[in-house]
PDB file of N, CA and C in Angstrom:
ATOM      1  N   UNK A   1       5.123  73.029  94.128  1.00  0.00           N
ATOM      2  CA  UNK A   1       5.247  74.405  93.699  1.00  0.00           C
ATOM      3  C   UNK A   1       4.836  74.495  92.228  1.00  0.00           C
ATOM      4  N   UNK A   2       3.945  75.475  91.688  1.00  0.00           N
ATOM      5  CA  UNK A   2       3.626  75.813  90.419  1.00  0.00           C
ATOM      6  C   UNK A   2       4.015  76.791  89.980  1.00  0.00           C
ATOM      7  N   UNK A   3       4.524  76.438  88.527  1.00  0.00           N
ATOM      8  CA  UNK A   3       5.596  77.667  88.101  1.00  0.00           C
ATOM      9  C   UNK A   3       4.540  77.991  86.241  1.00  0.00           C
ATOM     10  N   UNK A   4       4.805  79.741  86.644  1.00  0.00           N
ATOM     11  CA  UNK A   4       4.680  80.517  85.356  1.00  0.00           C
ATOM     12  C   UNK A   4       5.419  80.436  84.178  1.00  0.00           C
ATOM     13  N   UNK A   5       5.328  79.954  83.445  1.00  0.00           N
ATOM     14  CA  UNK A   5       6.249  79.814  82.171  1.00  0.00           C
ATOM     15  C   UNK A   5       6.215  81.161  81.248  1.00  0.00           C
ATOM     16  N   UNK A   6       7.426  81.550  80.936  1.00  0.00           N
ATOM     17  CA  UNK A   6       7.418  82.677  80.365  1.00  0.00           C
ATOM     18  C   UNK A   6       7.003  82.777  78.682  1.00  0.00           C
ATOM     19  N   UNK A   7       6.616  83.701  77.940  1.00  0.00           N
ATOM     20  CA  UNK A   7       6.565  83.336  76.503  1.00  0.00           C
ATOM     21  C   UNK A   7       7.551  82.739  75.753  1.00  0.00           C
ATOM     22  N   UNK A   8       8.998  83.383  76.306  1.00  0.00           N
ATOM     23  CA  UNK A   8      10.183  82.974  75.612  1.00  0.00           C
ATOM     24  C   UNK A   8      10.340  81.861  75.662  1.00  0.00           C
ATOM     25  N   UNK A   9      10.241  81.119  76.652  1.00  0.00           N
ATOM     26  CA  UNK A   9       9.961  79.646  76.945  1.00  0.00           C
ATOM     27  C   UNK A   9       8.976  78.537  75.570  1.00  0.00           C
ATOM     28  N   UNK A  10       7.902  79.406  75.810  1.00  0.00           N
ATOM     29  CA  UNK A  10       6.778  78.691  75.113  1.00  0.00           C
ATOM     30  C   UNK A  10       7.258  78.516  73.581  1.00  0.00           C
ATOM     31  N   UNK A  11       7.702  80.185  73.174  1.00  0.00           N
ATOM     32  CA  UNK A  11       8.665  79.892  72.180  1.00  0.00           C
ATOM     33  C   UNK A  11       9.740  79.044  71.633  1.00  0.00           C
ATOM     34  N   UNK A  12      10.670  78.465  72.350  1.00  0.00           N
ATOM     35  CA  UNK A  12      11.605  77.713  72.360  1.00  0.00           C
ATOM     36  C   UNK A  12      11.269  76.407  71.869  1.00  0.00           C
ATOM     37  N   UNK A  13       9.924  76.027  73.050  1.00  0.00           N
ATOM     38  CA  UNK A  13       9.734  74.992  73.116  1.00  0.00           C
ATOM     39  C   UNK A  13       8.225  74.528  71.821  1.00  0.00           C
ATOM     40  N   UNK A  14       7.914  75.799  71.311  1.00  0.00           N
ATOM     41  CA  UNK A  14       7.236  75.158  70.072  1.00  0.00           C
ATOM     42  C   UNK A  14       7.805  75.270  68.622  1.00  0.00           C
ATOM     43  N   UNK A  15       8.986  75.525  68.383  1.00  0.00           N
ATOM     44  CA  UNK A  15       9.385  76.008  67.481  1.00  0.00           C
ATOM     45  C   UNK A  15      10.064  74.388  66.895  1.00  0.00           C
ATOM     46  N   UNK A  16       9.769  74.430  65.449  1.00  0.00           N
ATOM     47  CA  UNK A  16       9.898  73.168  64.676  1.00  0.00           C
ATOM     48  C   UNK A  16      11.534  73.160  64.725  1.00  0.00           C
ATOM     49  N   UNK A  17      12.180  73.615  64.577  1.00  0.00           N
ATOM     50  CA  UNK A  17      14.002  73.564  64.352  1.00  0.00           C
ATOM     51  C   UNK A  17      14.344  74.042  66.028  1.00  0.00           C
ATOM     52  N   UNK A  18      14.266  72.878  66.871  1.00  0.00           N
ATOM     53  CA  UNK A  18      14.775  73.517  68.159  1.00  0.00           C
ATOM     54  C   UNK A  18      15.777  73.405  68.253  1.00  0.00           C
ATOM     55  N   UNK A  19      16.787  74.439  68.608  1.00  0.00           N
ATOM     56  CA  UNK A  19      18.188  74.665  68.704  1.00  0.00           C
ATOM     57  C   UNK A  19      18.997  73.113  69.812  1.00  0.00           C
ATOM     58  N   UNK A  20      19.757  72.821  69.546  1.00  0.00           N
ATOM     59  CA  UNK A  20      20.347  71.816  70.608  1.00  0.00           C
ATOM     60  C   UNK A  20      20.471  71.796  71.838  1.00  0.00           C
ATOM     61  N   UNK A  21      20.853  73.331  72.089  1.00  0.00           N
ATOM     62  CA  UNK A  21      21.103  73.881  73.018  1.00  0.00           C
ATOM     63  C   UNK A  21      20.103  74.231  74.046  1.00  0.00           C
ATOM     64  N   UNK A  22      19.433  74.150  73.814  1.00  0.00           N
ATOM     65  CA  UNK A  22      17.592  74.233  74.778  1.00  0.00           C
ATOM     66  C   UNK A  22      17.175  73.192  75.062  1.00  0.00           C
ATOM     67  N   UNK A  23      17.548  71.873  74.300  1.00  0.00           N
ATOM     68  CA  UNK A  23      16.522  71.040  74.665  1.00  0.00           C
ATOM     69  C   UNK A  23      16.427  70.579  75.863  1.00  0.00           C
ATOM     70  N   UNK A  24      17.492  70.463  76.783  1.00  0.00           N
ATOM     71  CA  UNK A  24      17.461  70.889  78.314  1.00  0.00           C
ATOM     72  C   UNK A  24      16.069  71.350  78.978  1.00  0.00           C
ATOM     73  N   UNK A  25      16.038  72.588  78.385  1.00  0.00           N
ATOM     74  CA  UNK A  25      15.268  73.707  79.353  1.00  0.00           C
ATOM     75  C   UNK A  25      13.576  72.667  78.436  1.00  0.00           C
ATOM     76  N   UNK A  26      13.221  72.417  77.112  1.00  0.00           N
ATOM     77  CA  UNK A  26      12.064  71.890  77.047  1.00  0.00           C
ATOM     78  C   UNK A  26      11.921  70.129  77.637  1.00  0.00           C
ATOM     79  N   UNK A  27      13.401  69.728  77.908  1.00  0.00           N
ATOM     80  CA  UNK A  27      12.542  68.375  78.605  1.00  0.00           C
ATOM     81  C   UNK A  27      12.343  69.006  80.042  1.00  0.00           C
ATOM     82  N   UNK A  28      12.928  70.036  80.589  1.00  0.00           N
ATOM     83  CA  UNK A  28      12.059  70.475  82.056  1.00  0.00           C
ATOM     84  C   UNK A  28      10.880  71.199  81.906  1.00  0.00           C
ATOM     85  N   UNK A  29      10.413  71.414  81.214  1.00  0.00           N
ATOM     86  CA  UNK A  29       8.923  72.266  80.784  1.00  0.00           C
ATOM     87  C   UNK A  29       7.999  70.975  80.620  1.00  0.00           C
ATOM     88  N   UNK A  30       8.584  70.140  79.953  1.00  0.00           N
ATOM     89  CA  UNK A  30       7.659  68.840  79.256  1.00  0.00           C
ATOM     90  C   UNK A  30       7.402  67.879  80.478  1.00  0.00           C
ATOM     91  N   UNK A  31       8.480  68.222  81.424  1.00  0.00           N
ATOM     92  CA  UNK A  31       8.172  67.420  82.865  1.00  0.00           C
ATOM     93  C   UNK A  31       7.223  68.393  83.896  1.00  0.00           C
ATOM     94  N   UNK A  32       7.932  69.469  84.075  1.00  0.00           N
ATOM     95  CA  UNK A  32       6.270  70.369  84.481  1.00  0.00           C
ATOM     96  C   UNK A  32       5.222  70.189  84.261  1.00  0.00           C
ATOM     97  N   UNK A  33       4.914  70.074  82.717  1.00  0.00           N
ATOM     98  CA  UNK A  33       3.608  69.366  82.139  1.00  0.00           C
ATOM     99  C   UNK A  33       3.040  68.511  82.924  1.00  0.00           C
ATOM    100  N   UNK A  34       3.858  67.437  82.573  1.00  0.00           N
ATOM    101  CA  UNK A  34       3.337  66.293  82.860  1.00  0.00           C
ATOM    102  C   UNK A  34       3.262  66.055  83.901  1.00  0.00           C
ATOM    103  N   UNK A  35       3.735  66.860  85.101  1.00  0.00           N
ATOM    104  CA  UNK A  35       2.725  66.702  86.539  1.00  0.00           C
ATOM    105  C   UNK A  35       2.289  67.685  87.134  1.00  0.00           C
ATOM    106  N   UNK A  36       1.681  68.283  85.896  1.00  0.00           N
ATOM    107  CA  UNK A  36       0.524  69.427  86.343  1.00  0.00           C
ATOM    108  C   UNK A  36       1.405  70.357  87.289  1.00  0.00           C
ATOM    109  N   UNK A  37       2.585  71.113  86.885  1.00  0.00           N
ATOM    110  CA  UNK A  37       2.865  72.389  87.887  1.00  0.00           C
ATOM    111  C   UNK A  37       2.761  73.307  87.031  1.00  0.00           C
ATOM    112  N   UNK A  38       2.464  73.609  85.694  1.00  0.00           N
ATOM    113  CA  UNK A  38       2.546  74.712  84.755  1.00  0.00           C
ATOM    114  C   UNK A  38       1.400  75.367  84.978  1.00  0.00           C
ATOM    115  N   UNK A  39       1.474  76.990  85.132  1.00  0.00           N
ATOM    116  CA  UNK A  39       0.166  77.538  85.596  1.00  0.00           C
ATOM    117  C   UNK A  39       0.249  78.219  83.949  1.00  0.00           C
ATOM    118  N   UNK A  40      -1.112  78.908  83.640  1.00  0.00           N
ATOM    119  CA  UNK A  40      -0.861  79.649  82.802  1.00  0.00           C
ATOM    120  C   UNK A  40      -1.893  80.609  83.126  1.00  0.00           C
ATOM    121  N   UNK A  41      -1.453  82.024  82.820  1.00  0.00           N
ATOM    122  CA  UNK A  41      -2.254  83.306  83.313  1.00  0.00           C
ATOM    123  C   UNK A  41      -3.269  83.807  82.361  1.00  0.00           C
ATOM    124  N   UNK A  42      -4.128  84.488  82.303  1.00  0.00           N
ATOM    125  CA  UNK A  42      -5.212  85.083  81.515  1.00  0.00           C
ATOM    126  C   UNK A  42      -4.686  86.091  80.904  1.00  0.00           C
ATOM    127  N   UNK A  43      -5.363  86.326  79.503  1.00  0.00           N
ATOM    128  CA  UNK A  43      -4.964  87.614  79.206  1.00  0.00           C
ATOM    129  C   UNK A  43      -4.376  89.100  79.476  1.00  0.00           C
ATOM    130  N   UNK A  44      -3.974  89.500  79.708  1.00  0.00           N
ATOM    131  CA  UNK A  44      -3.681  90.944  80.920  1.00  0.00           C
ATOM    132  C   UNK A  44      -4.129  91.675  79.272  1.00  0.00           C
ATOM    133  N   UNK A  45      -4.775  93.604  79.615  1.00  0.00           N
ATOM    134  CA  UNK A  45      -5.327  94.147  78.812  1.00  0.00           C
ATOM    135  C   UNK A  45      -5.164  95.612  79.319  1.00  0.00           C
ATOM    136  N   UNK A  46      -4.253  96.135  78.753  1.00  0.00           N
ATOM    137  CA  UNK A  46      -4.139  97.592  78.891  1.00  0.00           C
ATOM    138  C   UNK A  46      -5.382  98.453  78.359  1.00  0.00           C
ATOM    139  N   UNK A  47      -5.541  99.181  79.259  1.00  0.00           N
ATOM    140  CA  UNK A  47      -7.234 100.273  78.751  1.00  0.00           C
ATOM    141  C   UNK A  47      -6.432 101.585  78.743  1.00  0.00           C
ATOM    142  N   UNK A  48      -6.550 101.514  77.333  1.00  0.00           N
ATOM    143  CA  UNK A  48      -6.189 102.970  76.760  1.00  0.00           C
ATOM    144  C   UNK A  48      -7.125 104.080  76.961  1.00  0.00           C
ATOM    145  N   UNK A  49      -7.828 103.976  77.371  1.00  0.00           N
ATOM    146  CA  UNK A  49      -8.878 105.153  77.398  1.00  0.00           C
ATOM    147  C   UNK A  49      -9.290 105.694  78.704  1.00  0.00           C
ATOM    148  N   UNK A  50      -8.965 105.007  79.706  1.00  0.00           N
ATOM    149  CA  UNK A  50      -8.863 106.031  81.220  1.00  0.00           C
ATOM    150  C   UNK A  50      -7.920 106.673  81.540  1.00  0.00           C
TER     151      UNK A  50
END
């Protein structure tokens, strides 16, 4: 199964002072990684003009 990672996530997990309390949730992101289940989506782009 391949999973979407949310920004808040990405946040967490790049931020230089990571709270203690997360590092949980980034060694399961860092294991996603590392066997290729992390999808990541394309830009999405609201058109203001139609």
């Amino acid at each position: 199964m391949n999973v979407v990672v949310d920004t808040s996530i990405w946040s967490l997990a790049l931020r230089r002072n990571t709270p203690n309390d997360v590092i949980s949730i980034i060694n399961k992101l860092r294991n996603l990684i590392i066997h290729g289940r992390v999808v990541l989506l394309g830009v999405t782009r609201k058109d203001y003009y139609s």
